[in-house]
C-alpha atoms as a PDB file:
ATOM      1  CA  UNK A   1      72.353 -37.438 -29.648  1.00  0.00           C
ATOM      2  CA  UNK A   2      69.242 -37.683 -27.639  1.00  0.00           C
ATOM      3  CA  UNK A   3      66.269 -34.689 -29.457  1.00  0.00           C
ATOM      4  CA  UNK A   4      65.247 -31.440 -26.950  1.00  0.00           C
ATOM      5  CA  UNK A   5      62.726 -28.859 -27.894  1.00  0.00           C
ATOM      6  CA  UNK A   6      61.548 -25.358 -26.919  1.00  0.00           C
ATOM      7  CA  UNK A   7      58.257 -23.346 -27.358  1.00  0.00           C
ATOM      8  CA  UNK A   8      58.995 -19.930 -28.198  1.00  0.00           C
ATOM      9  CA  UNK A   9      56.482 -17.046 -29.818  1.00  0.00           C
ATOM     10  CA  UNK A  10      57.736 -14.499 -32.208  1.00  0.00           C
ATOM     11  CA  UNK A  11      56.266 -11.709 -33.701  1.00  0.00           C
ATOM     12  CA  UNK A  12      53.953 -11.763 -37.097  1.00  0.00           C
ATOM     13  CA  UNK A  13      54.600  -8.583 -39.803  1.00  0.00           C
ATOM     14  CA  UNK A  14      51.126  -7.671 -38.807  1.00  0.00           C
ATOM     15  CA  UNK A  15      51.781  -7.702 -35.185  1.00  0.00           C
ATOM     16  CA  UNK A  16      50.524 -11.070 -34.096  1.00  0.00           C
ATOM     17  CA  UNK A  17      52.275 -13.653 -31.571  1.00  0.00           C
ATOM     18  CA  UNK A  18      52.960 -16.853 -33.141  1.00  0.00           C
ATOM     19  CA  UNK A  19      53.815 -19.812 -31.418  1.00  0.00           C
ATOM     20  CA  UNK A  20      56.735 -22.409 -33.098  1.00  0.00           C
ATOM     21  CA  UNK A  21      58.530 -25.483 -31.346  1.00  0.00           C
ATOM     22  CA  UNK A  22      62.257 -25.637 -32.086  1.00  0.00           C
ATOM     23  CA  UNK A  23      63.581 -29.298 -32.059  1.00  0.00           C
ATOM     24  CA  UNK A  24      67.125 -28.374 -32.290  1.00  0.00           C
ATOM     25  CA  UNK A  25      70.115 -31.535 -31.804  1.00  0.00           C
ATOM     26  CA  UNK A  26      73.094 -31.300 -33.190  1.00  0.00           C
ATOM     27  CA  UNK A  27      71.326 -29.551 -36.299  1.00  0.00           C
ATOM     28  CA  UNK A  28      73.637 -31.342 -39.348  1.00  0.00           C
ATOM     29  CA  UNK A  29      72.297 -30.559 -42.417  1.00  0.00           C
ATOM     30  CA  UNK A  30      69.501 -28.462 -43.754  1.00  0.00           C
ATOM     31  CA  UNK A  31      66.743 -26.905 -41.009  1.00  0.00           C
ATOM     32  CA  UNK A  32      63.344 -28.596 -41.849  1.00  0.00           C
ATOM     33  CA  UNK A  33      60.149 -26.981 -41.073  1.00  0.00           C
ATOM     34  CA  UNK A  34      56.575 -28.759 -40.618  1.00  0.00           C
ATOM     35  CA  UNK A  35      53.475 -27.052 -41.892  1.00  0.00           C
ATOM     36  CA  UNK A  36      50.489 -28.394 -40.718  1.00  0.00           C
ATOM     37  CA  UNK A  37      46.942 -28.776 -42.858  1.00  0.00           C
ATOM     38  CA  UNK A  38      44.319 -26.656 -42.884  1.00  0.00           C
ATOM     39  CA  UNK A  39      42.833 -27.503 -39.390  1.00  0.00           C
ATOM     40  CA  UNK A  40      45.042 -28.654 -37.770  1.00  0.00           C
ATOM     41  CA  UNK A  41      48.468 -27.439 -35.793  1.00  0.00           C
ATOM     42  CA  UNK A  42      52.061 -28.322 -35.118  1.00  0.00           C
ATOM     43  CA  UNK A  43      51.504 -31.038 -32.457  1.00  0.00           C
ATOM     44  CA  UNK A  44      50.710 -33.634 -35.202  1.00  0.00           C
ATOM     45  CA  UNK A  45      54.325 -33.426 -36.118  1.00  0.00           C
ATOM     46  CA  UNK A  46      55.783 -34.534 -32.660  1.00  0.00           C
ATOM     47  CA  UNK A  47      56.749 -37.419 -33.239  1.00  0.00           C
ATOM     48  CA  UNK A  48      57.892 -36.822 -36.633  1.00  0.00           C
ATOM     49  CA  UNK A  49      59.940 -33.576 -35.499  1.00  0.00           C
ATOM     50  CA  UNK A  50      61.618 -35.966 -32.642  1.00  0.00           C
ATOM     51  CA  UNK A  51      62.494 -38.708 -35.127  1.00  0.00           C
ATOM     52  CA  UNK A  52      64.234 -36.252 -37.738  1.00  0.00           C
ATOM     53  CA  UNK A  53      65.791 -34.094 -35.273  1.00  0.00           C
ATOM     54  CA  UNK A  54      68.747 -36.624 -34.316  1.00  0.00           C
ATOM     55  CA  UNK A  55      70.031 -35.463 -37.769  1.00  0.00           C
ATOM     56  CA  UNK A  56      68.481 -32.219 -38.356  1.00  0.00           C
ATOM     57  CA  UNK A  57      67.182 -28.877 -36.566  1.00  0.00           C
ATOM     58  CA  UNK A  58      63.353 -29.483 -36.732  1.00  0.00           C
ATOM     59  CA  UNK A  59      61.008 -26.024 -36.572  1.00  0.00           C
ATOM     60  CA  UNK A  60      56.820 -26.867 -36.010  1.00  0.00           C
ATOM     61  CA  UNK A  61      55.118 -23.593 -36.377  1.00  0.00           C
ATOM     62  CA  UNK A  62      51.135 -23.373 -35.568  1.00  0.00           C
ATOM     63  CA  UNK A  63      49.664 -21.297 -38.373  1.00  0.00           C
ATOM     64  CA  UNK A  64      47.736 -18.007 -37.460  1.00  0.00           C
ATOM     65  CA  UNK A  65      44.491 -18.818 -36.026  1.00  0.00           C
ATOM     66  CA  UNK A  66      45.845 -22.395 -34.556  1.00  0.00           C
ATOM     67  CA  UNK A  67      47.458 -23.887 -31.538  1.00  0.00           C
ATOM     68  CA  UNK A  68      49.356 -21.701 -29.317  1.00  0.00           C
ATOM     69  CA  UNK A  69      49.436 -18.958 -32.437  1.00  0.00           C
ATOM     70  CA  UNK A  70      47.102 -15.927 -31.983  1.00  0.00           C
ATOM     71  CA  UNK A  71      43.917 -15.746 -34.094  1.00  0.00           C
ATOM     72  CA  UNK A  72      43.448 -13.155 -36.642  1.00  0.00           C
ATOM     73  CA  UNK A  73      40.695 -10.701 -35.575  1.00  0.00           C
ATOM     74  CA  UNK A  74      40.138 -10.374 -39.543  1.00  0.00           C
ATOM     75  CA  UNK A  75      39.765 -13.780 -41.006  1.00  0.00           C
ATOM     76  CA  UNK A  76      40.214 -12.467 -44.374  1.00  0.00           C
ATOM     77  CA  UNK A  77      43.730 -12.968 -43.707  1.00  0.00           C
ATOM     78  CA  UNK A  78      43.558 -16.923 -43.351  1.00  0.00           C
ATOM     79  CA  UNK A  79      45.214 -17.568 -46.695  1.00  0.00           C
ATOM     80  CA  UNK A  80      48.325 -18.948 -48.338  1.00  0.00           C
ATOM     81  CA  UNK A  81      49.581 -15.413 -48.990  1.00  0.00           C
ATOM     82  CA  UNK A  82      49.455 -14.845 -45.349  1.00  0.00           C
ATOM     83  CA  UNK A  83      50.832 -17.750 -44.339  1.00  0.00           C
ATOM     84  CA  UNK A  84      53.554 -17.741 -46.700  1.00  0.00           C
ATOM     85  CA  UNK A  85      55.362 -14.377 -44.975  1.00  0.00           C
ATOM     86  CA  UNK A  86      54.726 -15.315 -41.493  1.00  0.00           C
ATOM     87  CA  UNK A  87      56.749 -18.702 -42.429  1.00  0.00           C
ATOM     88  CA  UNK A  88      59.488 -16.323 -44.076  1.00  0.00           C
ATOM     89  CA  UNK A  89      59.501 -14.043 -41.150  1.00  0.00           C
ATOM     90  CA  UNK A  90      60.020 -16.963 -39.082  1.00  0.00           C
ATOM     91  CA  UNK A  91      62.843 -18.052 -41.010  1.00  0.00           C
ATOM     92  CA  UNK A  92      64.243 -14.595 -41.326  1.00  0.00           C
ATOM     93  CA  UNK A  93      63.922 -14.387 -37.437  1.00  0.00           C
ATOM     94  CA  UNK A  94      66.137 -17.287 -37.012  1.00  0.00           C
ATOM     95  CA  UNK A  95      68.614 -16.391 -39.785  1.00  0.00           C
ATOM     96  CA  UNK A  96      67.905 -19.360 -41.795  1.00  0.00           C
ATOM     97  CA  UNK A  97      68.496 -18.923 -45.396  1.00  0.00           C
ATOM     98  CA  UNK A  98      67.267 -22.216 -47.154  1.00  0.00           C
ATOM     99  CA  UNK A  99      64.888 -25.122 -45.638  1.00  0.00           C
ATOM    100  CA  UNK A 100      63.212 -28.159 -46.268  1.00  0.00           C
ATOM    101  CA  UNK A 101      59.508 -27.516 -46.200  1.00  0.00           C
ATOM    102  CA  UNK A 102      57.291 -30.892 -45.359  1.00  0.00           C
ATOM    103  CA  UNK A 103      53.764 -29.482 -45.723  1.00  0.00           C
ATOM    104  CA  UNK A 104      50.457 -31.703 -44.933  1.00  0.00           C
ATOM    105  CA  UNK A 105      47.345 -30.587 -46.842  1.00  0.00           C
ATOM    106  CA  UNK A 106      47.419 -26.774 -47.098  1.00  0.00           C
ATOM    107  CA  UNK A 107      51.467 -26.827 -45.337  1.00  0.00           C
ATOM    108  CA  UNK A 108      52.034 -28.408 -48.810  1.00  0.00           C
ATOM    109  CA  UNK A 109      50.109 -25.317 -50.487  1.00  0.00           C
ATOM    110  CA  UNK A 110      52.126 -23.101 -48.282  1.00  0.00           C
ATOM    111  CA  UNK A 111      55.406 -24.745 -49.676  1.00  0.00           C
ATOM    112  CA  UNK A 112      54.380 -24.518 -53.481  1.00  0.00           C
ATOM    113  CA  UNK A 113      53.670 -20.746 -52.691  1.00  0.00           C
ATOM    114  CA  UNK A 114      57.095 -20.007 -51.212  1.00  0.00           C
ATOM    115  CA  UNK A 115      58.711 -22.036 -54.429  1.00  0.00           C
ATOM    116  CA  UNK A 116      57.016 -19.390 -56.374  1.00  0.00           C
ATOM    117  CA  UNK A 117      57.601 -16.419 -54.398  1.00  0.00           C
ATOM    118  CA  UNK A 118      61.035 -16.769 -53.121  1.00  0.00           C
ATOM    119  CA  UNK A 119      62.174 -20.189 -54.720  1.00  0.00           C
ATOM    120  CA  UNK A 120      65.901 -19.801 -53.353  1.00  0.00           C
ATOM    121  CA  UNK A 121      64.814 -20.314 -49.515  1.00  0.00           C
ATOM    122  CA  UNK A 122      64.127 -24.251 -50.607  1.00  0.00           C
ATOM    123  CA  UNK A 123      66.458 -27.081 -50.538  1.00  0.00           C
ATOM    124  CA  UNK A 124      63.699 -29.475 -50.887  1.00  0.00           C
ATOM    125  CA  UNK A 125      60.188 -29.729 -50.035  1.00  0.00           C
ATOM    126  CA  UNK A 126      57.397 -32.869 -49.232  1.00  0.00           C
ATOM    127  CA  UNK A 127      54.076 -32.669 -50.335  1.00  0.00           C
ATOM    128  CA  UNK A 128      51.912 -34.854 -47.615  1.00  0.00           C
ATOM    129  CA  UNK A 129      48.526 -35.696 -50.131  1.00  0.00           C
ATOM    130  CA  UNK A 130      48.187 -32.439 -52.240  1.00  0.00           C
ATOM    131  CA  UNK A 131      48.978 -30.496 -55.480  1.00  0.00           C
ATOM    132  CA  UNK A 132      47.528 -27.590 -57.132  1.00  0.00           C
ATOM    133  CA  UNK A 133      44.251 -29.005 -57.996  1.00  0.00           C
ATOM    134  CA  UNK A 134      42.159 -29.960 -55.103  1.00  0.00           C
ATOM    135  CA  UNK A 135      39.324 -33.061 -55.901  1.00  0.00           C
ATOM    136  CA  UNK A 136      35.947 -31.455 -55.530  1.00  0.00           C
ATOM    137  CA  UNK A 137      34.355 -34.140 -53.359  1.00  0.00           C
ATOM    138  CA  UNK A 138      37.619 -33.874 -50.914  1.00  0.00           C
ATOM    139  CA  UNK A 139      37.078 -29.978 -51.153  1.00  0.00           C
ATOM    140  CA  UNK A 140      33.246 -29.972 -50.576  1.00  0.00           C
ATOM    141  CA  UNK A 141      33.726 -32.657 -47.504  1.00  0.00           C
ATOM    142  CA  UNK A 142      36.123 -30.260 -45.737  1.00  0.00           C
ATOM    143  CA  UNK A 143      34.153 -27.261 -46.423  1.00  0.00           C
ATOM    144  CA  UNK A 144      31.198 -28.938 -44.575  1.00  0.00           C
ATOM    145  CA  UNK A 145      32.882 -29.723 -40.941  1.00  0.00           C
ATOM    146  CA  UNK A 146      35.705 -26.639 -40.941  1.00  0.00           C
ATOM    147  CA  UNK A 147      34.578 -24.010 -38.522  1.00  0.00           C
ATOM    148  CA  UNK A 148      31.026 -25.591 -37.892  1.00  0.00           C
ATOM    149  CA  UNK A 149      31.494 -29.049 -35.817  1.00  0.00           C
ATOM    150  CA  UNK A 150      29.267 -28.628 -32.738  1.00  0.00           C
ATOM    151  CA  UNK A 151      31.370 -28.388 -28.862  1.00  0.00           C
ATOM    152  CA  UNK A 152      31.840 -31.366 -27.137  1.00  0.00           C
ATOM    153  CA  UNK A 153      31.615 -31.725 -23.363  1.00  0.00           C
ATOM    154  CA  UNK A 154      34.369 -33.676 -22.219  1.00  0.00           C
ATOM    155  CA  UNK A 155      37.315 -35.939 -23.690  1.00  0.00           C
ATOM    156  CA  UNK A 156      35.254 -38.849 -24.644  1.00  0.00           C
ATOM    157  CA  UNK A 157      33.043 -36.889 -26.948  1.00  0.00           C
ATOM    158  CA  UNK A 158      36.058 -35.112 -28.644  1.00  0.00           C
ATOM    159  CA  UNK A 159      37.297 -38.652 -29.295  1.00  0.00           C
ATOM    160  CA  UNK A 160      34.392 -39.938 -31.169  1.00  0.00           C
ATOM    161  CA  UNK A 161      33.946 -36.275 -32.839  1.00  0.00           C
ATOM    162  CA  UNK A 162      37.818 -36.693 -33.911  1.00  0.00           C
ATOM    163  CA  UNK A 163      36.594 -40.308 -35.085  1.00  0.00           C
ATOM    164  CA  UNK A 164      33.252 -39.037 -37.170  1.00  0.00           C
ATOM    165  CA  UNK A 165      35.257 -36.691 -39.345  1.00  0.00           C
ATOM    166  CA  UNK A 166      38.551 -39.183 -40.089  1.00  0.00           C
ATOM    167  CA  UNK A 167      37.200 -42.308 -39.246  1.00  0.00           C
ATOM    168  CA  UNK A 168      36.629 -43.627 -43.152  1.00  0.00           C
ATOM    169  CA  UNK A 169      40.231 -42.150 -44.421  1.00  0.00           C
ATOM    170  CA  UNK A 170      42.238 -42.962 -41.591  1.00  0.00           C
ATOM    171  CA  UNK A 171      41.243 -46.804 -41.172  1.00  0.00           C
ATOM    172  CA  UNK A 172      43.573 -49.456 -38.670  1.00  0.00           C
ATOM    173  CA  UNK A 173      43.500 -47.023 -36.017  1.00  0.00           C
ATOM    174  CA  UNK A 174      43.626 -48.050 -32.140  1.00  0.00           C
ATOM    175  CA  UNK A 175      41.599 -46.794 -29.641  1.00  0.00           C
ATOM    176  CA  UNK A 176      44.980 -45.140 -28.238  1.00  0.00           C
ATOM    177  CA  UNK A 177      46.056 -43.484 -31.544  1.00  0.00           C
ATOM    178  CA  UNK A 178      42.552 -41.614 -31.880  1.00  0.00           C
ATOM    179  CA  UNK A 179      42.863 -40.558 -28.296  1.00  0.00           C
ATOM    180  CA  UNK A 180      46.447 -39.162 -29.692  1.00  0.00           C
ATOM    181  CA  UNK A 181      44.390 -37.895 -32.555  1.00  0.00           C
ATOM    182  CA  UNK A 182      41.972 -36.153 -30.663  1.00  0.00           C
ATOM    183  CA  UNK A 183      44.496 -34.696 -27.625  1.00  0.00           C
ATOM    184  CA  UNK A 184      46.511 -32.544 -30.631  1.00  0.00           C
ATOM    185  CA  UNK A 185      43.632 -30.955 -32.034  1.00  0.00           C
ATOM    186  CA  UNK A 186      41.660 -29.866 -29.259  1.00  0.00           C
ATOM    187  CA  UNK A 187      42.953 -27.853 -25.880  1.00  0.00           C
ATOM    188  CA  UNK A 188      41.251 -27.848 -22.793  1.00  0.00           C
ATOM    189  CA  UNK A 189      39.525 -24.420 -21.777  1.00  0.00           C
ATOM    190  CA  UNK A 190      39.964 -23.071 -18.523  1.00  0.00           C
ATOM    191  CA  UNK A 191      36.394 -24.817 -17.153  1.00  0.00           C
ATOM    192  CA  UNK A 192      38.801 -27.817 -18.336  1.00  0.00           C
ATOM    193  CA  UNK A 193      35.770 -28.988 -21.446  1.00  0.00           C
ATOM    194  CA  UNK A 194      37.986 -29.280 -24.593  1.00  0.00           C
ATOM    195  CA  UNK A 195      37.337 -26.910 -27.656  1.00  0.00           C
ATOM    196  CA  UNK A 196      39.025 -27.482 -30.739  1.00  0.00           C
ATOM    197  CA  UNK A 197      41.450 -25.351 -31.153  1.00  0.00           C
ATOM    198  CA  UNK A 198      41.251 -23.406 -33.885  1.00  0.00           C
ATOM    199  CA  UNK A 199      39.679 -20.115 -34.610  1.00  0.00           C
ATOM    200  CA  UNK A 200      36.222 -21.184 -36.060  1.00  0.00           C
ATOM    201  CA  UNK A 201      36.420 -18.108 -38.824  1.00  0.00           C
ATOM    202  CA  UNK A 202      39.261 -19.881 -40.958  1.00  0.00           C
ATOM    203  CA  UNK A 203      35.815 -22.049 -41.736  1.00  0.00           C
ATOM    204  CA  UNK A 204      34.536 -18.540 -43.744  1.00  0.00           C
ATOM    205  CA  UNK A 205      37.879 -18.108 -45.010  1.00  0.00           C
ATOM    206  CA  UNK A 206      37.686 -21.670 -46.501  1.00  0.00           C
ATOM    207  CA  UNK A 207      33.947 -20.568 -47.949  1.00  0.00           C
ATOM    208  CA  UNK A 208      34.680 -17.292 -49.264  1.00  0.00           C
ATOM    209  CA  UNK A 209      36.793 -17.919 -51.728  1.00  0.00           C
ATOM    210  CA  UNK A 210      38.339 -15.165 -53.775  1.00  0.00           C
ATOM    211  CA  UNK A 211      39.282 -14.818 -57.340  1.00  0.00           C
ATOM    212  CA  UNK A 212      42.644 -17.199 -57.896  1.00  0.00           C
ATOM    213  CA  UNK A 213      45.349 -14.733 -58.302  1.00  0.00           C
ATOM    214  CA  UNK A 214      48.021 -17.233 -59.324  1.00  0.00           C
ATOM    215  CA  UNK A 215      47.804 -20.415 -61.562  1.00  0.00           C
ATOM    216  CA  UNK A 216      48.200 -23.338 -59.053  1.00  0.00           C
ATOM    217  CA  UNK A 217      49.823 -25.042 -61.683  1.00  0.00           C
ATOM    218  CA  UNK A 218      52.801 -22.613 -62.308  1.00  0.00           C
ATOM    219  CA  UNK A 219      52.907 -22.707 -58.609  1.00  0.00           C
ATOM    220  CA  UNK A 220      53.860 -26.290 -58.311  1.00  0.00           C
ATOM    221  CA  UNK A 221      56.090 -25.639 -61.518  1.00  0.00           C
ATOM    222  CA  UNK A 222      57.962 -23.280 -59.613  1.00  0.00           C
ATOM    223  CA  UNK A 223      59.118 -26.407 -57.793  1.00  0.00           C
ATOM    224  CA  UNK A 224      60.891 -27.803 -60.743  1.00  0.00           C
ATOM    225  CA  UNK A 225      64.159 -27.042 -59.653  1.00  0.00           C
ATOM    226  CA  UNK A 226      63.499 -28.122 -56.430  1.00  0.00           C
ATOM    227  CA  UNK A 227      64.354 -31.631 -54.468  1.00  0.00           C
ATOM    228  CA  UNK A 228      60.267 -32.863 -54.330  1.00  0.00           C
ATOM    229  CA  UNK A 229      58.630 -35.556 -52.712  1.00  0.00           C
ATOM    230  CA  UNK A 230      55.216 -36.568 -52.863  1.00  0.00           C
ATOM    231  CA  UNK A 231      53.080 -38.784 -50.418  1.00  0.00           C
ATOM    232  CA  UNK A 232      49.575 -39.493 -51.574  1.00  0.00           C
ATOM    233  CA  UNK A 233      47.307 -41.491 -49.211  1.00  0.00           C
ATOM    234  CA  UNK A 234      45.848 -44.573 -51.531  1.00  0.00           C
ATOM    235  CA  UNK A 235      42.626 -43.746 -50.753  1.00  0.00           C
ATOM    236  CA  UNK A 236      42.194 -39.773 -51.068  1.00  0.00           C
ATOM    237  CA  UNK A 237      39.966 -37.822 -52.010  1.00  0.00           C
ATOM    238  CA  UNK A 238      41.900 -34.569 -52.461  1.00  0.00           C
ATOM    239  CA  UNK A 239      44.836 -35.609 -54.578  1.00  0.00           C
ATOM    240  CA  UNK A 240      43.925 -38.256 -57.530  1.00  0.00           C
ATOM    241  CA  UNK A 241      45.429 -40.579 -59.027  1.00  0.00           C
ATOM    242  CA  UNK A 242      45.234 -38.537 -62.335  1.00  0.00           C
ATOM    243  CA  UNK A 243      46.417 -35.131 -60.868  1.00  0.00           C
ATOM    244  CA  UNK A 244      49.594 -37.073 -59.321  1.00  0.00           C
ATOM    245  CA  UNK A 245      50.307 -38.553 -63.290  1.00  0.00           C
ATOM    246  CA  UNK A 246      50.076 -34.996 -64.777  1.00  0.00           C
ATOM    247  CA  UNK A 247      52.583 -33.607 -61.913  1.00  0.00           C
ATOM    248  CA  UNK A 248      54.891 -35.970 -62.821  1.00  0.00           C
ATOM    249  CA  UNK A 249      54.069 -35.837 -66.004  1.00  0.00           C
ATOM    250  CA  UNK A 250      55.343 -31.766 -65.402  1.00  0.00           C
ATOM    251  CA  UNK A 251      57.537 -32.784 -62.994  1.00  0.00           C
ATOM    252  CA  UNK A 252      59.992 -35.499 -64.042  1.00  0.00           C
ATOM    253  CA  UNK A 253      62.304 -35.678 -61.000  1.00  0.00           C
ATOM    254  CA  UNK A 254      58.900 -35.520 -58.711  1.00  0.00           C
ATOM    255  CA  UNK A 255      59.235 -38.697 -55.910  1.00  0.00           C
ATOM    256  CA  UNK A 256      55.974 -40.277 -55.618  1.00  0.00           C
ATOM    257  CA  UNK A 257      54.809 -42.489 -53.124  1.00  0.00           C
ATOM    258  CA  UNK A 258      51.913 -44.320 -52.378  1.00  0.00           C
ATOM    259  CA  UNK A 259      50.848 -44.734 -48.466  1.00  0.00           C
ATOM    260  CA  UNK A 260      48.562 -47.931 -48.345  1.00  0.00           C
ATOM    261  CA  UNK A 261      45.829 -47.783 -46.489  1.00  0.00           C
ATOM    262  CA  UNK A 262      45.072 -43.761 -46.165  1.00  0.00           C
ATOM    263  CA  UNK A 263      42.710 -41.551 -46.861  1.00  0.00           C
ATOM    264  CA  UNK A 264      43.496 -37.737 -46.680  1.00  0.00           C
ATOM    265  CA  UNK A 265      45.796 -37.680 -45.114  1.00  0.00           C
ATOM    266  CA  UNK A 266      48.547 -39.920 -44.659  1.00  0.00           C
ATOM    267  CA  UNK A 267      49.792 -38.962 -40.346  1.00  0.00           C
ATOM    268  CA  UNK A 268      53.796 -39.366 -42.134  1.00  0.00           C
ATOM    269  CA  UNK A 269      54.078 -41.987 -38.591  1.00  0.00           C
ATOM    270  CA  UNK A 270      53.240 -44.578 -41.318  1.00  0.00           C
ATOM    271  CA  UNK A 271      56.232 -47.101 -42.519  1.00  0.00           C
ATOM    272  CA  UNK A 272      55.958 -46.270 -45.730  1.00  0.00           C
ATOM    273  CA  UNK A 273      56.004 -42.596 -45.313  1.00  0.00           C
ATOM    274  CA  UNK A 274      58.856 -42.274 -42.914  1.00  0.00           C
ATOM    275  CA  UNK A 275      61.328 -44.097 -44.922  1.00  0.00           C
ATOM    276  CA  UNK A 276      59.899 -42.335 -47.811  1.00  0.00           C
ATOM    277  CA  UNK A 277      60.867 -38.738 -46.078  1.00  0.00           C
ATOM    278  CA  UNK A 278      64.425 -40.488 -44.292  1.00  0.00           C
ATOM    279  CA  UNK A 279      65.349 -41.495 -47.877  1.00  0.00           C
ATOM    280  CA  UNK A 280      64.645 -38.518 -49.430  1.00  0.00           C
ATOM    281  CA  UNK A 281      66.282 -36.079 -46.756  1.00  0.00           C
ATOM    282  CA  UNK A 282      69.631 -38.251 -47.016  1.00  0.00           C
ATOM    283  CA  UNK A 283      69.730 -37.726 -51.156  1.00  0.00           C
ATOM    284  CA  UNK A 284      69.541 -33.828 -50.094  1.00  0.00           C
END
């Protein structure tokens, strides 16, 4: 049955207007729902959401503060806590009781946070290149560029920005699939010059970090009876090689897989990762 999808905006439990795309076919089987990373929004999973959605309903919400979503006028409230009840509301909204959570980057934060919190609203969940420790050279590299790149002019220059900041963990790509790159993160203004689009504040959010109120550790052990997979890009610099061995070291039934040739973080349009996540949502 041939994939269709609608935009549609609800309501945040502080009163913001959200923005989600709803890939909705025949919907067999459990709803999945695509969190994106930490600067990025839900138009990286389009092609993803279209792919999964001849089996399964397929939700892409943009996080507070990205996309289509409404920023927060206090970016205090950029956090996983945050995040973690608008993504319940949404589900609430939509009177879906369990879900398959594939998280990129911070979506996979997101996903460990709802496993602790409210562990019964997963059937399964994907971790796209993270865990609960975070490589300080990954961490210090994104802290640099979130919230502070300089505006670009036009298209081309948004390109070769897009290009500066992935270009050494993303390598292989074609001129076309960094053009693809670039068009979902920025938006055009209304003088038609494109802005990245994001509010620049999550950058102080990302700075400003505040005393750890939860072990990251018994976060991800929260997922333990929970269907988990795990992509890590070969190359990255956020989750190592040695944080992936002591998950699984915690995590016996934890599904780990390698995607050759990535950095942070894998774009899940990869071979590797899709039949990685197609194998994985059929054993669900």
């Amino acid at each position: 049955m041939a994939s269709s999808d609608t935009a549609r905006f609800y309501q945040s439990h502080d009163g913001l207007r959200l923005f989600y795309r709803d890939f909705s076919p025949a919907k067999v089987g459990t709803p999945v729902i695509c969190l994106p990373g930490l600067t990025r929004n839900s138009r990286d999973f389009e092609d993803l959401a279209r792919h999964l959605s001849e089996r399964r309903r397929v939700l892409t919400p943009d996080l507070r503060g990205r996309g289509l979503s409404q920023h927060d006028p206090d970016w205090r409230n950029y956090h996983p806590g945050t995040y973690v009840k608008d993504v319940l509301r949404l589900l609430d909204l939509l009177g879906i009781e369990r879900t398959v959570v594939i998280g990129t980057s911070l979506g996979g934060l997101i996903a460990m946070a709802i496993a602790l919190l409210n562990p019964k609203r997963l059937h399964g969940a994907v971790l796209n290149d993270v865990g609960p420790e975070i490589a300080p050279e990954g961490l210090a590299r994104i802290e640099k560029y979130t919230g502070r790149l300089p505006p670009v002019a036009n298209w081309d220059e948004a390109i070769a920005q897009t290009r500066e900041i992935y270009g050494a963990t993303l390598p292989g790509l074609t001129n076309d699939d960094w053009r693809r790159m670039a068009r979902r993160a920025y938006r055009e203004g209304d003088n038609g010059t494109p802005r990245l689009d994001i509010d620049p504040n999550i950058g102080e959010a990302v700075r400003t970090v505040g005393p750890q109120t939860v072990d990251p550790w018994q976060a991800f052990d929260a997922l333990r009876e929970t269907s988990l997979l795990v992509l890590r890009g070969a190359m990255s610099d956020i989750l190592s090689e040695a944080t992936l061995s002591r998950m699984q070291e915690r995590n016996p039934n934890l599904i780990a897989v390698t995607v050759p040739n990535r950095g942070h973080v894998p774009l899940l349009n990869e071979p590797a990762a899709i039949s990685a996540i197609d194998t994985f949502l059929r054993s669900l």
